[in-house]
N, C-alpha and C. Protein backbone atom coordinates (compact mmCIF):
# COMPACT_ATOMS: atom_id res chain seq x y z
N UNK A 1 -43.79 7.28 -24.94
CA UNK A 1 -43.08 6.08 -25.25
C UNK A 1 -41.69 6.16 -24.63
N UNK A 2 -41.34 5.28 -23.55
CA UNK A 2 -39.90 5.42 -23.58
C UNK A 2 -38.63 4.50 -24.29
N UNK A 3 -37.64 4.83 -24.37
CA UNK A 3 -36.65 4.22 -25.27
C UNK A 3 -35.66 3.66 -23.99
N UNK A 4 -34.67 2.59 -24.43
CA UNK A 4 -34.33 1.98 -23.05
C UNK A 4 -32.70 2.16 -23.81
N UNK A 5 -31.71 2.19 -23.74
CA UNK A 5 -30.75 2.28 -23.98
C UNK A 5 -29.53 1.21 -23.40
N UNK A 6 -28.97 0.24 -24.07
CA UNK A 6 -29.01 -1.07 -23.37
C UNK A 6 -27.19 -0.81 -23.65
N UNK A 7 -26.48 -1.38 -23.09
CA UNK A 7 -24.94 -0.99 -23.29
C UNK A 7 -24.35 -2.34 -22.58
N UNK A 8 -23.47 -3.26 -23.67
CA UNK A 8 -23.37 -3.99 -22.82
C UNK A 8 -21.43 -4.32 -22.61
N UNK A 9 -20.91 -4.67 -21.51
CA UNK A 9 -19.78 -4.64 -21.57
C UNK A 9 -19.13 -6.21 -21.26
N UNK A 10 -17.96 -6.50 -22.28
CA UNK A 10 -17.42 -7.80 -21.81
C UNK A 10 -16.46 -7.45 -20.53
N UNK A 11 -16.94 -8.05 -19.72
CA UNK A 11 -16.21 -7.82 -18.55
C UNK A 11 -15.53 -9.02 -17.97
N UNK A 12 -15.71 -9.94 -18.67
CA UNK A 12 -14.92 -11.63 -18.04
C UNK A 12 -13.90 -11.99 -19.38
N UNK A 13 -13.67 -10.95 -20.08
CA UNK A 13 -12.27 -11.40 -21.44
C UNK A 13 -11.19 -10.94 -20.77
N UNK A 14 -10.34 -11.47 -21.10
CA UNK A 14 -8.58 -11.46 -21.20
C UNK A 14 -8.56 -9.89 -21.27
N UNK A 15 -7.50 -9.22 -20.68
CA UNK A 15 -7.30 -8.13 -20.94
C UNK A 15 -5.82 -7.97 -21.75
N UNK A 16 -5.06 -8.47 -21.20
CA UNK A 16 -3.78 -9.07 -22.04
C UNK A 16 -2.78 -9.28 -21.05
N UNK A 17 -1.52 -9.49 -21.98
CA UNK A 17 -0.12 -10.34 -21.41
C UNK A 17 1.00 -9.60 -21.59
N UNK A 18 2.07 -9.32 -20.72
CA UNK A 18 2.59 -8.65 -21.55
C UNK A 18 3.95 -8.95 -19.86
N UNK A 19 5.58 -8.42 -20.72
CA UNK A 19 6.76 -8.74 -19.64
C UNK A 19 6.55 -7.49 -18.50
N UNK A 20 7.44 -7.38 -17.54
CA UNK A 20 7.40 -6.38 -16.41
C UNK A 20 8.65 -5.66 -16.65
N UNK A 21 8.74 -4.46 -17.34
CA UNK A 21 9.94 -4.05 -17.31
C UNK A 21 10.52 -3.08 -15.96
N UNK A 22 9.32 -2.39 -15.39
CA UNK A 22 9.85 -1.30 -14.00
C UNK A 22 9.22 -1.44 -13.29
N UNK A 23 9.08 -1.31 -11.84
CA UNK A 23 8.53 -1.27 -10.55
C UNK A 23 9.03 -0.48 -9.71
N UNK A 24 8.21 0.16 -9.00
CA UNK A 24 8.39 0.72 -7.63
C UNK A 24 7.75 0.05 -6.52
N UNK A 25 8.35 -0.01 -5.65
CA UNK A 25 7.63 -0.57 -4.11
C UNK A 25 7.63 0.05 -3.01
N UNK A 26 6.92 0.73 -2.72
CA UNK A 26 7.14 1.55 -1.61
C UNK A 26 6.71 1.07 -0.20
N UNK A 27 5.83 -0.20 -0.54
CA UNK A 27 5.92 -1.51 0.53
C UNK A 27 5.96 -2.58 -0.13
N UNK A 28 6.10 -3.63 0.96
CA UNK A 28 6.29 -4.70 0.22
C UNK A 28 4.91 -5.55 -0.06
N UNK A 29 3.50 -4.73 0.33
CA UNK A 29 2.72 -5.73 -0.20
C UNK A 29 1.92 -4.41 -1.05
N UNK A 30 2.38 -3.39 -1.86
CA UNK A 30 2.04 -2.46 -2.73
C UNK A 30 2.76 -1.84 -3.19
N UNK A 31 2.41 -1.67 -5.05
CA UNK A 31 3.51 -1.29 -5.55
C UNK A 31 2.84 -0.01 -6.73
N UNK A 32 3.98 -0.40 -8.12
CA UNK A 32 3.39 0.38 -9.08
C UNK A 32 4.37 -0.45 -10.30
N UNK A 33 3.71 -1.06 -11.44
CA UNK A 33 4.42 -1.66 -12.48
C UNK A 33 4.69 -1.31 -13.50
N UNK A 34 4.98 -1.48 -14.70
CA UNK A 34 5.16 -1.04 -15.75
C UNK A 34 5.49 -2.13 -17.12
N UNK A 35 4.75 -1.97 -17.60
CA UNK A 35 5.10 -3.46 -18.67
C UNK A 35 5.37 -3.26 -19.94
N UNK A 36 5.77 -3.73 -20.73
CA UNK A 36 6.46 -3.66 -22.35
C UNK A 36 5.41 -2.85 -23.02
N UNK A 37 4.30 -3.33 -22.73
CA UNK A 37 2.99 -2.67 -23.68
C UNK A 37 3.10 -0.95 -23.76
N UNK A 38 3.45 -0.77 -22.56
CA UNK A 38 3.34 0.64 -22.24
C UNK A 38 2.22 0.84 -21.24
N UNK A 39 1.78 0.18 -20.48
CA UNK A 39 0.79 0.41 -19.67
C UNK A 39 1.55 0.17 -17.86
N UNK A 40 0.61 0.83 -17.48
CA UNK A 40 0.85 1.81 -15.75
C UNK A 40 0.09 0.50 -14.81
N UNK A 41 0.55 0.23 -13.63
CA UNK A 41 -0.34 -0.29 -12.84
C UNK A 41 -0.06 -0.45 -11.32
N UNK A 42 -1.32 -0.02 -10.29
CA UNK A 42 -1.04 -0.23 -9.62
C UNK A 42 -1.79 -0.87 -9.04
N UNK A 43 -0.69 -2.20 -8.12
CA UNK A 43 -1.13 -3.21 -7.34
C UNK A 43 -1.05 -3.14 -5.87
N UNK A 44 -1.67 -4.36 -5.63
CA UNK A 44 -1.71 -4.36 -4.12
C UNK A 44 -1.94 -6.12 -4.09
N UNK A 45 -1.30 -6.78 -2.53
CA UNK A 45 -1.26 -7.96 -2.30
C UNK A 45 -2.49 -8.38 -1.55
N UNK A 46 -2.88 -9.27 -1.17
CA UNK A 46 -4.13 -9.43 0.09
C UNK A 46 -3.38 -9.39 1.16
N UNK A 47 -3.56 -8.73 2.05
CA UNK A 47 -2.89 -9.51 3.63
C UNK A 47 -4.18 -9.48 4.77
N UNK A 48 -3.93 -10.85 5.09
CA UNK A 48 -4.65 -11.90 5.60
C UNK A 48 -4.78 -11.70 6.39
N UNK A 49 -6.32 -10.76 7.28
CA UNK A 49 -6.54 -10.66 8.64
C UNK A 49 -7.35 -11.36 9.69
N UNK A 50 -6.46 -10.91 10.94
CA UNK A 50 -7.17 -12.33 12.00
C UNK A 50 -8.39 -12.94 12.03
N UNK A 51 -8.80 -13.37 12.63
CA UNK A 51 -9.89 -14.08 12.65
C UNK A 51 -10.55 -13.57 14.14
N UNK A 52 -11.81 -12.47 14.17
CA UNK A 52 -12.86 -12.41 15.29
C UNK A 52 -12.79 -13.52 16.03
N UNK A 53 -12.93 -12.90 17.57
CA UNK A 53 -13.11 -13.95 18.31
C UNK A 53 -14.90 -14.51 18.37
N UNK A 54 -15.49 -14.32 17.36
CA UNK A 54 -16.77 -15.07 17.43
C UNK A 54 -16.48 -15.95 16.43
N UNK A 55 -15.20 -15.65 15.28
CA UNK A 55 -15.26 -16.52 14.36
C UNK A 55 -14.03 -17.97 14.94
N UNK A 56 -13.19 -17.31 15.58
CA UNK A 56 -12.40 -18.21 16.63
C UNK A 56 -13.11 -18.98 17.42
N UNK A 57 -14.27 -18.83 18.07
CA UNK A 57 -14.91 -19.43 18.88
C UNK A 57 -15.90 -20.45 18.35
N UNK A 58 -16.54 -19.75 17.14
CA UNK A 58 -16.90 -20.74 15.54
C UNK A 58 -15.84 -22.19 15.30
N UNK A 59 -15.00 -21.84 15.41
CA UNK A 59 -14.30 -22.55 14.54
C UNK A 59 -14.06 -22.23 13.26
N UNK A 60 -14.04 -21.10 12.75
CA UNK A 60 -14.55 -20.58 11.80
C UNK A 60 -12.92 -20.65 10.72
N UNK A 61 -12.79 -21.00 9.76
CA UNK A 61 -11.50 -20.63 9.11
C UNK A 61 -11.34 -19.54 7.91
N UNK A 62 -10.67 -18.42 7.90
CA UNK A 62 -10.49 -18.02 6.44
C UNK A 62 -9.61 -18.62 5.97
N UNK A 63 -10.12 -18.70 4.79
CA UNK A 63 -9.48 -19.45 3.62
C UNK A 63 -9.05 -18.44 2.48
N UNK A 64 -7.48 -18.77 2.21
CA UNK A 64 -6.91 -17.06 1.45
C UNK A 64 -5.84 -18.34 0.68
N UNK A 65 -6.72 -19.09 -0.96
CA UNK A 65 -5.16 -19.44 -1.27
C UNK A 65 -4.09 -18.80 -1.39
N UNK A 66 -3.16 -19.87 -1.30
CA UNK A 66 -1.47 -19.41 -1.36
C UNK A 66 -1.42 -18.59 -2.33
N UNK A 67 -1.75 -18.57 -3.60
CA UNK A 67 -1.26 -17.56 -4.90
C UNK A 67 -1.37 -16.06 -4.58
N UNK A 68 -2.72 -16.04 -3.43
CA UNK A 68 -3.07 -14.81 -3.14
C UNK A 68 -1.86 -13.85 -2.11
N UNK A 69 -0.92 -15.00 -1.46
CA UNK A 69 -0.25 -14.46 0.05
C UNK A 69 1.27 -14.05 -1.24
N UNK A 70 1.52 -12.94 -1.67
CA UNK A 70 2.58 -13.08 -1.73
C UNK A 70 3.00 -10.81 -1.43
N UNK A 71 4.32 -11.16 -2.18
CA UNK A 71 4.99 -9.52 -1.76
C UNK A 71 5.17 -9.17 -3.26
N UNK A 72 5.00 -7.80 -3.53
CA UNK A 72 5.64 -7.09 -4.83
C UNK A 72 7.42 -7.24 -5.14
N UNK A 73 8.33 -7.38 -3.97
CA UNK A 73 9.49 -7.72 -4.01
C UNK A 73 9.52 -8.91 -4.90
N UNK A 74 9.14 -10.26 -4.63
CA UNK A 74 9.08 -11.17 -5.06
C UNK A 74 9.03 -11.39 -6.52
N UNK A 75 8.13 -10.38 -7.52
CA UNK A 75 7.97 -10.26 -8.74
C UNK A 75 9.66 -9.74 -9.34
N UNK A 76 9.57 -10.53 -10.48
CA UNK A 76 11.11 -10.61 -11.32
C UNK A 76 11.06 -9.34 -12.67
N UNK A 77 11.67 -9.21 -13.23
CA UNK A 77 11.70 -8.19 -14.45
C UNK A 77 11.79 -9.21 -15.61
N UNK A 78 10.74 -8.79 -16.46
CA UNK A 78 11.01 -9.71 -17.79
C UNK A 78 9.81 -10.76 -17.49
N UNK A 79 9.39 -11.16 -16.16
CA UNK A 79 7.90 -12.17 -16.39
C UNK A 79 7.07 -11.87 -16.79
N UNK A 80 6.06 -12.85 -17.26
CA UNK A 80 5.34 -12.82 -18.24
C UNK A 80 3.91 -12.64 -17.30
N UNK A 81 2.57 -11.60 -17.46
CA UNK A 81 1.92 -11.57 -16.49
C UNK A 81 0.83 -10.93 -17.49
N UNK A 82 -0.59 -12.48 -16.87
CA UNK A 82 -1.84 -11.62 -17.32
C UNK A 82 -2.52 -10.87 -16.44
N UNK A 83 -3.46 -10.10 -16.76
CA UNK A 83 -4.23 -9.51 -16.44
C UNK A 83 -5.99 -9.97 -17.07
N UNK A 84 -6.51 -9.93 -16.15
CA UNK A 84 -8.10 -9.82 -15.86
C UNK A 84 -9.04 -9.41 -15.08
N UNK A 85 -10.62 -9.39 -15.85
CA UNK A 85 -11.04 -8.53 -15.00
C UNK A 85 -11.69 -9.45 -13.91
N UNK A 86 -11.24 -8.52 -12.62
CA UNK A 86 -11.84 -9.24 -11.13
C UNK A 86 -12.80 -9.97 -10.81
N UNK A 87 -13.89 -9.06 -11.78
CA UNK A 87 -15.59 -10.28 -11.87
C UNK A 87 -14.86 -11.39 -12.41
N UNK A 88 -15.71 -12.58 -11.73
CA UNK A 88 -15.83 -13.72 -12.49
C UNK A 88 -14.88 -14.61 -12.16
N UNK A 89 -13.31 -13.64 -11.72
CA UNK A 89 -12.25 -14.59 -11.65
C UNK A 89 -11.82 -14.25 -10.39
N UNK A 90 -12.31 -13.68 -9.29
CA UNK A 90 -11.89 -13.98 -8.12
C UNK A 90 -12.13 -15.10 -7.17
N UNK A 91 -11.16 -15.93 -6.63
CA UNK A 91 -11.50 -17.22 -6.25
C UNK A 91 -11.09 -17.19 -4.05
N UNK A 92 -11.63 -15.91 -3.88
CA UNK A 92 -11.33 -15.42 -2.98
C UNK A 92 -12.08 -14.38 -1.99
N UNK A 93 -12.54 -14.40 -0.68
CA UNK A 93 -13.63 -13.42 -0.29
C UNK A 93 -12.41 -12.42 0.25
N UNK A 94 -12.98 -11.00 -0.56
CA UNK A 94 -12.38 -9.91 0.22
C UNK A 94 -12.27 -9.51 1.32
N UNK A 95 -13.25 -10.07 1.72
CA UNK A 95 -13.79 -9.73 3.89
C UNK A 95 -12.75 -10.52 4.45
N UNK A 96 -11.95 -11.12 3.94
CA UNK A 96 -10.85 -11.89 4.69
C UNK A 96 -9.37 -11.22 4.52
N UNK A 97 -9.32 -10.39 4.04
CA UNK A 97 -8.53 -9.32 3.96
C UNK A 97 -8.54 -8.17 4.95
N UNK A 98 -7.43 -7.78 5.50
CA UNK A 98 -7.00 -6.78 6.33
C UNK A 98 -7.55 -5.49 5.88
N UNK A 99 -6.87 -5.57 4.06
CA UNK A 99 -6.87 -4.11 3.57
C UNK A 99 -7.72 -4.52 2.85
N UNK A 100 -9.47 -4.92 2.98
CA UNK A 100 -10.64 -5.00 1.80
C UNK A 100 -10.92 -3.58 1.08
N UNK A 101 -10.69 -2.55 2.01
CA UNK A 101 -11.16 -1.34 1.32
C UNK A 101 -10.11 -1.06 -0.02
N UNK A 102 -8.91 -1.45 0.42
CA UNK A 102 -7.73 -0.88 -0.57
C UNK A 102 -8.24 -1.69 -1.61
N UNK A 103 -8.33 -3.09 -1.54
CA UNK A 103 -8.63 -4.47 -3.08
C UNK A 103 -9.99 -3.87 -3.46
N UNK A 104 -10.95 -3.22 -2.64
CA UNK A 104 -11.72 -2.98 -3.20
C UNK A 104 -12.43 -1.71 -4.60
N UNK A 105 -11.13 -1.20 -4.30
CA UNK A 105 -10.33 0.07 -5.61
C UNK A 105 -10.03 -0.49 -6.68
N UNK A 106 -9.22 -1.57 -6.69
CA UNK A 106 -8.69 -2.44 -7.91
C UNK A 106 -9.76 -3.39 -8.57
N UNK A 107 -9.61 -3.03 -9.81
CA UNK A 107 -10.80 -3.63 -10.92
C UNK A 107 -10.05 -5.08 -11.38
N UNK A 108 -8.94 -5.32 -11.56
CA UNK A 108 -8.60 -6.58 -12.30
C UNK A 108 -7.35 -7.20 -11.29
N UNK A 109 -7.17 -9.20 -11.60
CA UNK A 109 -6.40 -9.49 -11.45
C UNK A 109 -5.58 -9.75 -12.07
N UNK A 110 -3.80 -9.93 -11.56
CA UNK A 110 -2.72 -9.92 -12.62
C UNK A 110 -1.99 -11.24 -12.02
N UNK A 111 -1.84 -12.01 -12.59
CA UNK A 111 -1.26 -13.12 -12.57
C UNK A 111 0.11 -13.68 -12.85
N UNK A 112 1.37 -13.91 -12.12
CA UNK A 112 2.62 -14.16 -12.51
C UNK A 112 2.06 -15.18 -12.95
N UNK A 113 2.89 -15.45 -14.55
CA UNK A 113 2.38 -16.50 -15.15
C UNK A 113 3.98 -17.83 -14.58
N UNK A 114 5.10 -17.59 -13.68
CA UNK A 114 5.87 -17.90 -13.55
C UNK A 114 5.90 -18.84 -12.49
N UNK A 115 5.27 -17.82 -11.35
CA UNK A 115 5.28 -18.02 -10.04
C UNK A 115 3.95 -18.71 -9.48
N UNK A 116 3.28 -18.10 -10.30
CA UNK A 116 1.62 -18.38 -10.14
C UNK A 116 0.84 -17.70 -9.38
N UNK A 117 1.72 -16.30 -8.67
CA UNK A 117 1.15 -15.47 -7.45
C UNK A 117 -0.15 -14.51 -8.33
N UNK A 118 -0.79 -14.01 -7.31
CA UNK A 118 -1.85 -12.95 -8.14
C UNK A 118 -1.80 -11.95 -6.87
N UNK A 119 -2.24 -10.66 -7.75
CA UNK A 119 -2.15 -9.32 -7.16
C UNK A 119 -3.55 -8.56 -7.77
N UNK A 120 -4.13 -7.45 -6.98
CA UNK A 120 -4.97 -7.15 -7.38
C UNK A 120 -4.90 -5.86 -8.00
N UNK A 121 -5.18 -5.63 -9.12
CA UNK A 121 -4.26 -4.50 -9.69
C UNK A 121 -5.49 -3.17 -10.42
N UNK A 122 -4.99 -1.89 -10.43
CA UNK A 122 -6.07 -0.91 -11.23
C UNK A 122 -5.06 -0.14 -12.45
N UNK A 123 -5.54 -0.19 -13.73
CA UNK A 123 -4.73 0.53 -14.54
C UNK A 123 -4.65 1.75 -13.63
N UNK A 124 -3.40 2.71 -14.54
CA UNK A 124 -3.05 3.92 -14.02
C UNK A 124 -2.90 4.91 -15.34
N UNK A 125 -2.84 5.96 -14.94
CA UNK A 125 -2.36 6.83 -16.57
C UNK A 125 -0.93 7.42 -15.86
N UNK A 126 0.08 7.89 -17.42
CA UNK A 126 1.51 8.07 -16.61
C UNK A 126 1.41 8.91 -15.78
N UNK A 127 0.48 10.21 -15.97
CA UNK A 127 0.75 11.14 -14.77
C UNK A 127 0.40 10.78 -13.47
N UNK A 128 -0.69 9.92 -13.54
CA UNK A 128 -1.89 9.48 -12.23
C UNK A 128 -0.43 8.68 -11.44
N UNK A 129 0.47 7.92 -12.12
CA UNK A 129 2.01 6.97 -11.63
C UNK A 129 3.21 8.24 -11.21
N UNK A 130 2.92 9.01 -11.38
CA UNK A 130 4.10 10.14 -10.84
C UNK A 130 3.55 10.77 -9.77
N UNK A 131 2.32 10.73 -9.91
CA UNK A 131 1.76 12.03 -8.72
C UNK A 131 1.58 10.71 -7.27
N UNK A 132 1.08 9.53 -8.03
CA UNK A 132 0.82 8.39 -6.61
C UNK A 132 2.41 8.23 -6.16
N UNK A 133 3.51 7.94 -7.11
CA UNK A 133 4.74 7.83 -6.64
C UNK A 133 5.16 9.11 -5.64
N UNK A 134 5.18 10.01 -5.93
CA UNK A 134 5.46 11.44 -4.97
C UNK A 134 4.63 11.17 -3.82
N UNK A 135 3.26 11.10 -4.20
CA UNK A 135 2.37 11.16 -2.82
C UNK A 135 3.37 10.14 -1.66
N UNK A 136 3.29 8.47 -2.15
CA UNK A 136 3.67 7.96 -1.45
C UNK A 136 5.42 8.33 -0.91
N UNK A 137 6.17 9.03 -1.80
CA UNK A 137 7.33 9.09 -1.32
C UNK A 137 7.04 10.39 0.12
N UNK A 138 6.13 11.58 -0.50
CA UNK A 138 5.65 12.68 0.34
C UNK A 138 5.64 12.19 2.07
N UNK A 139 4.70 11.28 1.94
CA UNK A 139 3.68 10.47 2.93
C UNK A 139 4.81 9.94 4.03
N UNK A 140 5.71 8.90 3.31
CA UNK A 140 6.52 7.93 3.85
C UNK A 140 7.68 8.88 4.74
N UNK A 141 8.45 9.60 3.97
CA UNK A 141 9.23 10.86 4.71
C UNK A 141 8.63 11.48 5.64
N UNK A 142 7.35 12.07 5.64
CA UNK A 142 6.91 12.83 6.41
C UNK A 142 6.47 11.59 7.86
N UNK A 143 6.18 10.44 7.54
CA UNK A 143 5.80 9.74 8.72
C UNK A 143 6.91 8.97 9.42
N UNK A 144 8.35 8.91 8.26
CA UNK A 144 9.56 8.82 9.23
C UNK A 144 10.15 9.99 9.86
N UNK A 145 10.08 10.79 9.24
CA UNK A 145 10.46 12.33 9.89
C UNK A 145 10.12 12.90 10.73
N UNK A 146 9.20 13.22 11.12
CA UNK A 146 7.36 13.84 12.74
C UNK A 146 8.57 12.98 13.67
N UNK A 147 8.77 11.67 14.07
CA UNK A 147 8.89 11.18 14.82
C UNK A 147 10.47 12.03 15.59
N UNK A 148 11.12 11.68 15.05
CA UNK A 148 13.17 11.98 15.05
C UNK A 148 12.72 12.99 15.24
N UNK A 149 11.98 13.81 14.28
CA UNK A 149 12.34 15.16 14.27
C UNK A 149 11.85 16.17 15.42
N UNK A 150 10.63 15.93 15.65
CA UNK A 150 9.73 15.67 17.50
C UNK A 150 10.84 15.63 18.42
N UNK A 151 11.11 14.75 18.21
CA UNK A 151 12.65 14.19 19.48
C UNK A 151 13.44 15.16 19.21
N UNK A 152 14.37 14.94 18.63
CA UNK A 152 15.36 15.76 18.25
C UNK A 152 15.12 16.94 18.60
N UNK A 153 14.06 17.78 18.63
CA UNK A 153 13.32 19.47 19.03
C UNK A 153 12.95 19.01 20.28
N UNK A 154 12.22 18.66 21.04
CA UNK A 154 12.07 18.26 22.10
C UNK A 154 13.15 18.46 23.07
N UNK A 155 14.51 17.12 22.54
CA UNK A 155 15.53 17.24 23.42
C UNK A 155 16.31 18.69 23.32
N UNK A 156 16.17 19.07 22.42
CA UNK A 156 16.96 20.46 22.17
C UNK A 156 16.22 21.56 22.86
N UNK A 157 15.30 21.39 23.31
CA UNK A 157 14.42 22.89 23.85
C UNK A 157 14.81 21.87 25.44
N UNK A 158 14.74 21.18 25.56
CA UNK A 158 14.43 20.56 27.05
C UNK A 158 15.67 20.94 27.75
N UNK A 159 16.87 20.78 26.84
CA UNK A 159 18.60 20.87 27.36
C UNK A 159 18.76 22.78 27.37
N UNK A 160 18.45 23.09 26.19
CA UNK A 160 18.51 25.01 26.16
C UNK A 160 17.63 25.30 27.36
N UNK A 161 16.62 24.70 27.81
CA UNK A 161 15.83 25.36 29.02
C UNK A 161 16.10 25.16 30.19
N UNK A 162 16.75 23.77 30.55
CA UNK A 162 17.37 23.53 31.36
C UNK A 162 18.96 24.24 31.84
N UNK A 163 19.83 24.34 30.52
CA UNK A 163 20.53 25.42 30.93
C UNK A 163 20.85 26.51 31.84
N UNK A 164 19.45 27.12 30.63
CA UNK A 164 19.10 28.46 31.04
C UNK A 164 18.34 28.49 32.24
N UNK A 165 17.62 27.89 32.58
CA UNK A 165 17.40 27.90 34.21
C UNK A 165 18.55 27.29 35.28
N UNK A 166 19.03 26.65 34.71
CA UNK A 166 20.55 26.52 35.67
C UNK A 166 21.48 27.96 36.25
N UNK A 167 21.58 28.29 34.88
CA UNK A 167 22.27 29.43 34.97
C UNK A 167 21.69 30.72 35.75
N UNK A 168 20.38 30.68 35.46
CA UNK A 168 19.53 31.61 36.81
C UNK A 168 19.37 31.63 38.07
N UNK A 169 19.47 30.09 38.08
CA UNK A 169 19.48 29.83 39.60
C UNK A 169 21.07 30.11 40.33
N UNK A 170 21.75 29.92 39.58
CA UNK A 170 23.18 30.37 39.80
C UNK A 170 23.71 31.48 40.00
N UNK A 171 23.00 32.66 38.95
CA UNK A 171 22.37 33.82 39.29
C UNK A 171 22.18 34.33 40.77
N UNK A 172 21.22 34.01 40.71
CA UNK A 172 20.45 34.37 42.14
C UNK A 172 21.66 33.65 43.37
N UNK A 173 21.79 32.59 43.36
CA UNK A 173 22.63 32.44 44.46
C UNK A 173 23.94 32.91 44.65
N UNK A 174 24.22 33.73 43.37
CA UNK A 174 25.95 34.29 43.94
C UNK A 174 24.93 35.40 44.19
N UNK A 175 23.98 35.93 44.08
CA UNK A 175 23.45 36.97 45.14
C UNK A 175 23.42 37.35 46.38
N UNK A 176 24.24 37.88 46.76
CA UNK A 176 24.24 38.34 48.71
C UNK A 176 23.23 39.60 48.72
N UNK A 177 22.62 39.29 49.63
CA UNK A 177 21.50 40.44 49.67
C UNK A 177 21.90 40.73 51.39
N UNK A 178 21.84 41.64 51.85
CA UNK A 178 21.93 41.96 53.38
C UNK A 178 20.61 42.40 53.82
């Protein structure tokens, strides 16, 4: 005989409402929030990628409402913002997104109830918000830094070598040999 074990989850209710008291942005279309409740979150914006040239040649349009195009800058401290879950209430195809893989991490949308913008957001736990904050601060330094810092060593070995072969050749030519 088998037994079937049935589990069922509300997945299209309100998750709740609550003000924005902290943010980090470490771009401007991804962030990390923090709201009165005490709960962690991190979001991300859609950004809206081109259109294939088979879909150009279609005529083809993506369609990304406005609520969806906005920046984490933009969000105020103290607004009032729901949250829900993504089934059911996305009014939007992900494939029209640049970054689908990133929205496709995030379980719920969050809604300025002010502005009217929406972001696609995944709870966080506090530590999971310190270690992503570091990562991204880690990440961001290290990918402004490689560059300058490349250069900067570069020109410095290029000028010490050049020198020093100056000075050899200088060498050799106050050399009189008979």
């Amino acid at each position: 005989m088998k037994y079937t074990l049935l589990v069922l989850v509300a997945a299209f209710i309100e998750v709740h409402s609550a003000p924005l008291v902290a943010k980090v942005t470490p771009e401007d279309t991804k962030g990390y929030l923090v709201f009165s409740d005490g709960t962690f979150w991190s979001v991300a914006s859609l950004e809206k990628r081109w259109r294939t040239p088979l879909e150009w040649l279609a005529g083809n349009e993506l369609f990304v409402p406005e609520d969806y195009a906005c920046k984490v800058t933009e969000w105020s401290f103290g607004d009032e913002y729901e949250i829900y879950h993504k089934a059911g209430n996305l009014r939007v195809d992900e494939t029209y997104a640049s970054n689908g893989e990133q929205l496709k991490q995030h379980s719920f949308l969050m809604l300025n109830l002010r502005s009217g913008k929406t972001f696609f957001a995944s709870r966080m736990q506090p530590m999971d918000l310190i270690q992503a904050i570091y990562d991204e601060g880690y990440h961001s330094g290290y990918h402004q830094g490689y560059p300058s810092g490349y250069e900067e060593g570069y020109s410095v070995g290029y000028s010490s070598g050049y020198h020093r072969a100056e000075a050899d050749i200088l060498k050799k030519s106050n050399k009189v040999e008979f």
